[in-house]
N, C-alpha and C. Protein backbone atom coordinates (compact mmCIF):
# COMPACT_ATOMS: atom_id res chain seq x y z
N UNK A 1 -29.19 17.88 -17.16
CA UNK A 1 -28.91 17.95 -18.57
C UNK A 1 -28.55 19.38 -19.00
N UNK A 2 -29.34 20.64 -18.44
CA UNK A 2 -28.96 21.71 -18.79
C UNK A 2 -27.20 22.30 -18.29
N UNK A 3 -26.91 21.57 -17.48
CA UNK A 3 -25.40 21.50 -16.95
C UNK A 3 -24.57 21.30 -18.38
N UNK A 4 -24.97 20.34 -18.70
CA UNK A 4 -23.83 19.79 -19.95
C UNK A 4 -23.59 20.79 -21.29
N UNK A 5 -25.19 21.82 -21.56
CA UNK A 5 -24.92 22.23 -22.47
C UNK A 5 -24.24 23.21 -22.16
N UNK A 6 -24.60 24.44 -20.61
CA UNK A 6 -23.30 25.59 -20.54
C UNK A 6 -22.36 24.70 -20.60
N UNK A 7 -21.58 24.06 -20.08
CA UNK A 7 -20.03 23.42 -20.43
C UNK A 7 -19.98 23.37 -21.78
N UNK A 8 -21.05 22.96 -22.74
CA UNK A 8 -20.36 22.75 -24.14
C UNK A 8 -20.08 24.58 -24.78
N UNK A 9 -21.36 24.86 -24.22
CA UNK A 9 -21.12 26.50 -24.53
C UNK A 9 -19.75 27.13 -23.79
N UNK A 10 -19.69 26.97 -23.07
CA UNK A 10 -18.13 27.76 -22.33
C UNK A 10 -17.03 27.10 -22.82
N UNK A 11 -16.94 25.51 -23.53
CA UNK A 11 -15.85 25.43 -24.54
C UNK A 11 -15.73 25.98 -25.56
N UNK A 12 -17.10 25.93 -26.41
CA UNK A 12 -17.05 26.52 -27.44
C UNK A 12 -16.48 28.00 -27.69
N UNK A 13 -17.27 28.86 -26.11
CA UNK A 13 -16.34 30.33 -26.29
C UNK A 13 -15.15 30.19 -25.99
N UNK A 14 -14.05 29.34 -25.80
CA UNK A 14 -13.12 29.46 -25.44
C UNK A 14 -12.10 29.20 -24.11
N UNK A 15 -13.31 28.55 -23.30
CA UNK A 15 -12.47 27.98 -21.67
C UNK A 15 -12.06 27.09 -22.22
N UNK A 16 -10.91 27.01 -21.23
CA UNK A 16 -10.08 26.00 -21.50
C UNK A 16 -10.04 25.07 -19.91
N UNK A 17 -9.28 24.17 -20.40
CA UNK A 17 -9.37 23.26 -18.92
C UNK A 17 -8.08 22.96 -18.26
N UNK A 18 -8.11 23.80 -17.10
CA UNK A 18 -7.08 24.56 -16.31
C UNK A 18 -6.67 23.26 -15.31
N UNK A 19 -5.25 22.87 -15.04
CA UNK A 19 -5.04 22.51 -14.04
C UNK A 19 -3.76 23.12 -13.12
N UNK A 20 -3.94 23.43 -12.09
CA UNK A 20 -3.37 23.73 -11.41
C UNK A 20 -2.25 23.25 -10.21
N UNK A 21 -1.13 23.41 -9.99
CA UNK A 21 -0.46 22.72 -9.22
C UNK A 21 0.07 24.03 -8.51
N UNK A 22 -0.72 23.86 -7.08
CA UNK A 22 -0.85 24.61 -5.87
C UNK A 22 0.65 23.77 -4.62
N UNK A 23 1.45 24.74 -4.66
CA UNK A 23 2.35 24.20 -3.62
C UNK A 23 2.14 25.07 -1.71
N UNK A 24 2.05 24.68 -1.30
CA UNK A 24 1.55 25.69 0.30
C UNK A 24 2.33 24.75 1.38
N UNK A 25 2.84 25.56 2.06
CA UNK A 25 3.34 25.47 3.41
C UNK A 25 2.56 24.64 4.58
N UNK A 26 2.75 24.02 5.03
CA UNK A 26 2.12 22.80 6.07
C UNK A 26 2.07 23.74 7.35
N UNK A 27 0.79 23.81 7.43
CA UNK A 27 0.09 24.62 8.74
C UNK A 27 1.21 24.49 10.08
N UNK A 28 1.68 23.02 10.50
CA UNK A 28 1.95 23.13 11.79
C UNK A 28 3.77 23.25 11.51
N UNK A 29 4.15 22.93 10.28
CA UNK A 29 5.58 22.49 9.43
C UNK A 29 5.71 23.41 8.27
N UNK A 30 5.87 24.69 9.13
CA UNK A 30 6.23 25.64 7.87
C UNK A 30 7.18 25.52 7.12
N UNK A 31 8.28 24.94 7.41
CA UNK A 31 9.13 24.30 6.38
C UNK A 31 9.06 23.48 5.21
N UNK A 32 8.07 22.62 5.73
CA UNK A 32 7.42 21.56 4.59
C UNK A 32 6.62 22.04 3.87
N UNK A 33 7.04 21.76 2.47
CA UNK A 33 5.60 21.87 1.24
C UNK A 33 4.89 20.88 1.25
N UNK A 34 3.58 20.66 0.78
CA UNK A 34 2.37 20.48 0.43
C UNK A 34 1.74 20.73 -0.99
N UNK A 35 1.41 19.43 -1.88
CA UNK A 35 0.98 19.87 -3.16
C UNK A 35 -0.55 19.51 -3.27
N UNK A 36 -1.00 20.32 -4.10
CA UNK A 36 -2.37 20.31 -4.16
C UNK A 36 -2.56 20.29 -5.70
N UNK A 37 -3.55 19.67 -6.59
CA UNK A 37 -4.06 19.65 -7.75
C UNK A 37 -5.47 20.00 -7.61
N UNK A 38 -5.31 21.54 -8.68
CA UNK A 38 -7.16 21.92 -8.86
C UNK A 38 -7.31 21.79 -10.02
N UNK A 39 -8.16 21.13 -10.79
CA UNK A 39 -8.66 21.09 -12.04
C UNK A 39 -10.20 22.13 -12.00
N UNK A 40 -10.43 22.53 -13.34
CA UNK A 40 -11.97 23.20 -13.54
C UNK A 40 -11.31 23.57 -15.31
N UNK A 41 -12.66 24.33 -15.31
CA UNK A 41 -12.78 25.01 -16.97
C UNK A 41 -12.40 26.50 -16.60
N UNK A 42 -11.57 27.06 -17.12
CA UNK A 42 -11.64 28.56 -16.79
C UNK A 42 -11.13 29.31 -18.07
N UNK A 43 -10.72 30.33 -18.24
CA UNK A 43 -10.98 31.69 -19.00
C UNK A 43 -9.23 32.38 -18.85
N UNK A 44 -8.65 32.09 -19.79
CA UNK A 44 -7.75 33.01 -19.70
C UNK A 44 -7.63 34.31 -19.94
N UNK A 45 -6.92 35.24 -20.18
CA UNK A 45 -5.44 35.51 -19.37
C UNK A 45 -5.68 35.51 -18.08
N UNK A 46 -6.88 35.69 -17.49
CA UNK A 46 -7.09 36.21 -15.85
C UNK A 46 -7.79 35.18 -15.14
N UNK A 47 -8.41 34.05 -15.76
CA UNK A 47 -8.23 33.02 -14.73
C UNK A 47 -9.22 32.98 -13.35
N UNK A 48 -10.54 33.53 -14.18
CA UNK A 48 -11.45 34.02 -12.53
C UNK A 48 -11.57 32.82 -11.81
N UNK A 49 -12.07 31.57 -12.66
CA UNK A 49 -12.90 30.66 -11.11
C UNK A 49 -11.42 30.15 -10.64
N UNK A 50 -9.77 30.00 -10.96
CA UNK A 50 -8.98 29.90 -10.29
C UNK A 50 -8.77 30.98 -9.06
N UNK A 51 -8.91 32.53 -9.99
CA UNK A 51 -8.23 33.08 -8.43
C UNK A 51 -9.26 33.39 -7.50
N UNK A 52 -10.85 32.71 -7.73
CA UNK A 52 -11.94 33.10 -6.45
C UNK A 52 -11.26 31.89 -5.64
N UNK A 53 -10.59 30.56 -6.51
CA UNK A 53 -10.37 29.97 -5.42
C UNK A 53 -9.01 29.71 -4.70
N UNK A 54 -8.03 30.58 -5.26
CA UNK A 54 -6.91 31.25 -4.57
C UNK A 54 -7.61 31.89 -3.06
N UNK A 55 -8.17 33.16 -3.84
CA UNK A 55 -8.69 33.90 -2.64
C UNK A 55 -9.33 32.78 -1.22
N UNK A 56 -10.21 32.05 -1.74
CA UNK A 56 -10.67 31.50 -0.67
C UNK A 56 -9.80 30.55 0.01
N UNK A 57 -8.87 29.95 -0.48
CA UNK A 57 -7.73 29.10 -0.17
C UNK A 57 -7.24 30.64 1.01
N UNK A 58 -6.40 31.47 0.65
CA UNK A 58 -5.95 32.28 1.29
C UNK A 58 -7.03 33.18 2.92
N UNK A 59 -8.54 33.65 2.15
CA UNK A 59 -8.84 33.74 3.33
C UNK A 59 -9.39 32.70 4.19
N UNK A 60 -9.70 31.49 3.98
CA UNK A 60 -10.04 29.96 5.05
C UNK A 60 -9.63 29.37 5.71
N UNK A 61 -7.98 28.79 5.04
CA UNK A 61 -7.07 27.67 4.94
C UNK A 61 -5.85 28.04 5.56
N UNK A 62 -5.56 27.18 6.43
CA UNK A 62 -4.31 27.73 7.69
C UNK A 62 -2.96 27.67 6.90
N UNK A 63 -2.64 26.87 5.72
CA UNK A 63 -1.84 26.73 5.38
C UNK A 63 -1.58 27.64 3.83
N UNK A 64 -0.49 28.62 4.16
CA UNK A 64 0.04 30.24 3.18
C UNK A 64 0.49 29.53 1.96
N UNK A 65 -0.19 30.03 0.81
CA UNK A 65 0.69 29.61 -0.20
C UNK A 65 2.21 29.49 -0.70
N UNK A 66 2.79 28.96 -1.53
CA UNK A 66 4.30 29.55 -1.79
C UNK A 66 3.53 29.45 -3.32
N UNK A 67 3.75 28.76 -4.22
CA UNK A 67 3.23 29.33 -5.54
C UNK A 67 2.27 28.41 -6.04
N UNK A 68 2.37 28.46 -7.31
CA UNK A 68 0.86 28.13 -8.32
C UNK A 68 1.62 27.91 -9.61
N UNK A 69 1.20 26.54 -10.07
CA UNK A 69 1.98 26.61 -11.58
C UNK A 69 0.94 25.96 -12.45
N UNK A 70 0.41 26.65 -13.82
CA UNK A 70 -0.93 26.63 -14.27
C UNK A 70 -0.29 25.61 -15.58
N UNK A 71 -1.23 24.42 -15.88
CA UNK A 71 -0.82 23.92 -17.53
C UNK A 71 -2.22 24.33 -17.77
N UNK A 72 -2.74 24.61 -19.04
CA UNK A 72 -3.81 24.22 -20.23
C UNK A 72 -4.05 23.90 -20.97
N UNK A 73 -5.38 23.70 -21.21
CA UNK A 73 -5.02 23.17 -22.60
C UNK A 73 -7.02 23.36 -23.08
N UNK A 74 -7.02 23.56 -24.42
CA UNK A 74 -8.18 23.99 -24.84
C UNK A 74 -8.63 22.50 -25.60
N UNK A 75 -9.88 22.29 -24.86
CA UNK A 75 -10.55 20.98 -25.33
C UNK A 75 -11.07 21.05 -26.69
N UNK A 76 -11.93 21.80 -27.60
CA UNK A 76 -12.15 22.44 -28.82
C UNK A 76 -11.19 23.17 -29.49
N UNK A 77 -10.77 22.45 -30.38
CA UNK A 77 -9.82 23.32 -31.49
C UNK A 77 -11.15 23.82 -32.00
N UNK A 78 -10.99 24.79 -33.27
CA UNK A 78 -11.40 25.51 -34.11
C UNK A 78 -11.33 24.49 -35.45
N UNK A 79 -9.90 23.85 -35.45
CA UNK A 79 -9.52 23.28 -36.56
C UNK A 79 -10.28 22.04 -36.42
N UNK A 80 -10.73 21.46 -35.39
CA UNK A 80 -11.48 19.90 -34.95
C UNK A 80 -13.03 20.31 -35.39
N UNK A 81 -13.71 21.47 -35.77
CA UNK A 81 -14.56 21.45 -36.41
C UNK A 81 -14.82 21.26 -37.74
N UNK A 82 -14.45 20.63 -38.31
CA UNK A 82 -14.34 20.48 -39.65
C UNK A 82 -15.55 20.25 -40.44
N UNK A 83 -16.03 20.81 -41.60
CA UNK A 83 -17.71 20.48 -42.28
C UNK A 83 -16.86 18.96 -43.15
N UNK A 84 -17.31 18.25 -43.27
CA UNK A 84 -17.14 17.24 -44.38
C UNK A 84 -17.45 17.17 -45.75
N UNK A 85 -18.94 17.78 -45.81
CA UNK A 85 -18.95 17.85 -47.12
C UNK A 85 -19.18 16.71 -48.06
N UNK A 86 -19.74 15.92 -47.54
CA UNK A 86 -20.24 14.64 -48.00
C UNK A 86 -21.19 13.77 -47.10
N UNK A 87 -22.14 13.86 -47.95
CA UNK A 87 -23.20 12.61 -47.22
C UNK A 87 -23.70 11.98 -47.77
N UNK A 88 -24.22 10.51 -47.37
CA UNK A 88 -24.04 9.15 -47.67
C UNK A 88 -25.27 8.42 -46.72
N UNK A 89 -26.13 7.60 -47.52
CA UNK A 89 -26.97 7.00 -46.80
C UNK A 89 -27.04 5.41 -46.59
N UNK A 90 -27.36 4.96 -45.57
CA UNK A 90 -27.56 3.17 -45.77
C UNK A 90 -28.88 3.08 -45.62
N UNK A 91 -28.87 1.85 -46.13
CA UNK A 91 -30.46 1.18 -45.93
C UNK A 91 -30.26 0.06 -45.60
């Protein structure tokens, strides 16, 4: 349960939810690409828990990147908080 609330806290500051489309060279078929999809929550402009896992892709994984193409998108607007300003009871 304590999992869920950092995630609500790291939207609230501002992660957004990163997906990634990783293209890399085929270990034994360097000619051939290879696509990969990483999703997570991360932190722009710089993008840490993506590029720890660039890095580790690069020092582990037999197969060399060629590029990385990032979409986002921020789960919490600012504007989706809205107060209402009215309350109302049933019985």
């Amino acid at each position: 349960m304590q999992k869920n609330v950092s995630e609500l806290a790291k939207l609230i500051e501002g992660y957004r939810l990163i997906t990634a489309e990783i293209l890399y060279h085929m270990p034994d078929h360097r000619d051939i690409l290879q696509s990969y999809i990483w999703q997570d929550f991360d932190m722009e402009p710089r993008f840490p828990a993506l590029s720890k896992f660039l890095a580790f892709w690069e020092a582990n994984l037999d197969g060399p990147l060629h590029s990385v193409r990032i979409a986002q998108r921020r789960v919490i607007h600012p504007s989706e908080l809205i107060h209402a300003g009215y309350m109302a009871s049933l019985h």
